[in-house]
N, C-alpha and C. Protein backbone atom coordinates (compact mmCIF):
# COMPACT_ATOMS: atom_id res chain seq x y z
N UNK A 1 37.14 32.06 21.00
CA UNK A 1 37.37 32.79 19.77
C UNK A 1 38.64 33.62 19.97
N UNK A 2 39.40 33.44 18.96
CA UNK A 2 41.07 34.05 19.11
C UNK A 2 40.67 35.38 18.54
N UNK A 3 40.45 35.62 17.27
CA UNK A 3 40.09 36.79 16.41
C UNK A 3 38.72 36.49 15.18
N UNK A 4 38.64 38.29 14.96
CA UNK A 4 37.80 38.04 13.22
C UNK A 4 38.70 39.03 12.72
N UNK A 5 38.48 38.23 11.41
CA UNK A 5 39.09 39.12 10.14
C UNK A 5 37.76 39.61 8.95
N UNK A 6 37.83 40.74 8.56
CA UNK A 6 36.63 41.11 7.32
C UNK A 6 37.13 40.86 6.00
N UNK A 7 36.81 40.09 5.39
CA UNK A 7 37.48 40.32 3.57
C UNK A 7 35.97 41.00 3.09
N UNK A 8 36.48 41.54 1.86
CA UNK A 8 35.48 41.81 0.65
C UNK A 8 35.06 40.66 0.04
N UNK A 9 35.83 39.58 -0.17
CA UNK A 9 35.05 38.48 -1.05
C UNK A 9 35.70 37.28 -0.73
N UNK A 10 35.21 35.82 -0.44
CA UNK A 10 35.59 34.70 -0.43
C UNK A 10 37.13 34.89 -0.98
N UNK A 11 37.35 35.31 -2.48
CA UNK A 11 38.62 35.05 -2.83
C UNK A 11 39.78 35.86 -1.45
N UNK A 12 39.41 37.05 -1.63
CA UNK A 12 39.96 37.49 -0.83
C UNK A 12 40.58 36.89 0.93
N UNK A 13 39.26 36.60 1.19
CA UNK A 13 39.27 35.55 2.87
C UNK A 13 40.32 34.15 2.10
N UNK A 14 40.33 33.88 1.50
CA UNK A 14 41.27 32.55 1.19
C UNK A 14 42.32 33.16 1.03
N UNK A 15 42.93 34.29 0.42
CA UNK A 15 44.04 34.56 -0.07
C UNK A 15 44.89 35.20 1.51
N UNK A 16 43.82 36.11 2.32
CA UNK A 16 44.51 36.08 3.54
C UNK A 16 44.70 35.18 4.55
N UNK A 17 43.66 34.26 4.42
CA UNK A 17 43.94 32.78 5.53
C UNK A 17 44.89 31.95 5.37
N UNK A 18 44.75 31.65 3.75
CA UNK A 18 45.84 30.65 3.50
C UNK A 18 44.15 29.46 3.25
N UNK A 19 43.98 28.64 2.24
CA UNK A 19 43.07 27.84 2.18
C UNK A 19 43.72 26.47 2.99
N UNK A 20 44.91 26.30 3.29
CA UNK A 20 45.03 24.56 4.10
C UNK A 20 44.60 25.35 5.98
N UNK A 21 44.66 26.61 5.60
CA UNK A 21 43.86 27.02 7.42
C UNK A 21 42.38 27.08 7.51
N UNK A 22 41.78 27.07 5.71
CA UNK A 22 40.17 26.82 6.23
C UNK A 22 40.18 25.46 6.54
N UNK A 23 40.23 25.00 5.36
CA UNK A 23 39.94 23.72 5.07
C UNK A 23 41.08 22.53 4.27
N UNK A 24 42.12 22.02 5.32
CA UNK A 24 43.45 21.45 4.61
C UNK A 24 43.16 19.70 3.88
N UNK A 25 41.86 20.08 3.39
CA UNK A 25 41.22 18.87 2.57
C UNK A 25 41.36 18.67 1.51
N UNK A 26 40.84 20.35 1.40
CA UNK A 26 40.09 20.63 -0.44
C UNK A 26 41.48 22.02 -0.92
N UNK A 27 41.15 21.68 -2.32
CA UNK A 27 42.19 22.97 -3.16
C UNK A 27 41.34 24.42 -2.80
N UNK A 28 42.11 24.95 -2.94
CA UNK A 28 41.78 27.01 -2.65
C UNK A 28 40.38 26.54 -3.53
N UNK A 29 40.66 26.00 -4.68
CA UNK A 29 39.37 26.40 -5.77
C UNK A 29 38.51 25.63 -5.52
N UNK A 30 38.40 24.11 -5.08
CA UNK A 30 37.62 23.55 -4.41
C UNK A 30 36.56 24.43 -3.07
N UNK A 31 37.41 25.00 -2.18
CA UNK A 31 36.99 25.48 -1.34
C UNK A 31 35.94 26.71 -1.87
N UNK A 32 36.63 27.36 -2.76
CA UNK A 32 35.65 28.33 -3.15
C UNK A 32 34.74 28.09 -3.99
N UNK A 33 34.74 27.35 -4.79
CA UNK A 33 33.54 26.26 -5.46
C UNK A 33 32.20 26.23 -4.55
N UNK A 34 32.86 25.08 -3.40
CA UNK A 34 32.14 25.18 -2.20
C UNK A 34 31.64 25.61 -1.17
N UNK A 35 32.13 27.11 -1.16
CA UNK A 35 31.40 28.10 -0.36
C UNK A 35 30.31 29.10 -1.03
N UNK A 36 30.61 29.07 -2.73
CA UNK A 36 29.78 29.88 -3.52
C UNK A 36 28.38 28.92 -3.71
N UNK A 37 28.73 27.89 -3.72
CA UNK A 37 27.24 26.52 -3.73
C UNK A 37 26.22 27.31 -2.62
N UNK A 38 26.56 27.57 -1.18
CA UNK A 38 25.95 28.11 -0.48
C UNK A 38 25.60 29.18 0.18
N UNK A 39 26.58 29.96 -0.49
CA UNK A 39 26.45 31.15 -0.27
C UNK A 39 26.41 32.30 -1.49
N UNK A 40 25.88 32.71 -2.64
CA UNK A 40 25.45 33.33 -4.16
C UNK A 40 26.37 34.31 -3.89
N UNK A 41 26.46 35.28 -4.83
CA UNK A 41 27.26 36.15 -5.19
C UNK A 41 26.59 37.78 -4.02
N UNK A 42 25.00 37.66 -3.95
CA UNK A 42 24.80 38.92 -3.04
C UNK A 42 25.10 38.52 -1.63
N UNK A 43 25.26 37.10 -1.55
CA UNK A 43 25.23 37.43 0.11
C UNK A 43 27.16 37.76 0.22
N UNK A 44 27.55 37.13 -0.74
CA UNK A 44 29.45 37.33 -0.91
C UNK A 44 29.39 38.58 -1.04
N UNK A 45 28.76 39.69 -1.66
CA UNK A 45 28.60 41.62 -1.38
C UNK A 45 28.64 42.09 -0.08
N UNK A 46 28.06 41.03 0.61
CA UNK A 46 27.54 41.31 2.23
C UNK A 46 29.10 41.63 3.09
N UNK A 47 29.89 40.96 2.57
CA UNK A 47 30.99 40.53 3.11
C UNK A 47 31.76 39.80 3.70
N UNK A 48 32.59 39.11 4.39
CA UNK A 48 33.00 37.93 4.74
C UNK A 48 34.28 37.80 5.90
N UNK A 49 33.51 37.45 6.70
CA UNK A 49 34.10 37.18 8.08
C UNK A 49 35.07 35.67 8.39
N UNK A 50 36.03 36.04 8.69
CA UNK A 50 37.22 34.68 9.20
C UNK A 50 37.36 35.12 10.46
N UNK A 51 36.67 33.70 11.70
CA UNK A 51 37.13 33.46 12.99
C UNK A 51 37.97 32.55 13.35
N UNK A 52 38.98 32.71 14.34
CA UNK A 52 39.79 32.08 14.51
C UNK A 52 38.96 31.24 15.60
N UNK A 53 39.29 29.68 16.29
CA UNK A 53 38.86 29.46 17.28
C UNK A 53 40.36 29.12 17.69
N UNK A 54 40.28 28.35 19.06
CA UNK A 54 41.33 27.37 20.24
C UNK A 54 40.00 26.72 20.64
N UNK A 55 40.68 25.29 20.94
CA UNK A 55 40.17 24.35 21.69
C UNK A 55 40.09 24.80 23.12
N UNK A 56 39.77 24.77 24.53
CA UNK A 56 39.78 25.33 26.18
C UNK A 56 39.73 23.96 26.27
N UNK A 57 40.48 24.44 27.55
CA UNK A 57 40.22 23.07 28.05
C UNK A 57 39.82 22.83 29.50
């Protein structure tokens, strides 16, 4: 684990990551589409954590 970062809300965690560093698949709005499917609006209150990893070798 390189770092964590805290956002207030999904939008937020995308807007500081950059969405092609979550996930360089899907659109920003895709992505957040798809994180609200599993995660509702109280647990997004809870707050929202971005870890960085590295591969070891």
């Amino acid at each position: 684990m390189t770092r964590v970062a805290e956002d207030a809300s999904f939008e937020e965690l995308l807007d500081a990551e950059g969405p092609f560093q979550v996930n360089p698949e899907a659109t920003r709005g895709e992505q957040l589409a798809n994180i609200r499917r599993i995660y509702p609006l109280d647990k997004e209150r809870l707050g929202c954590l971005a870890i960085g990893i590295e591969p070891v070798d």
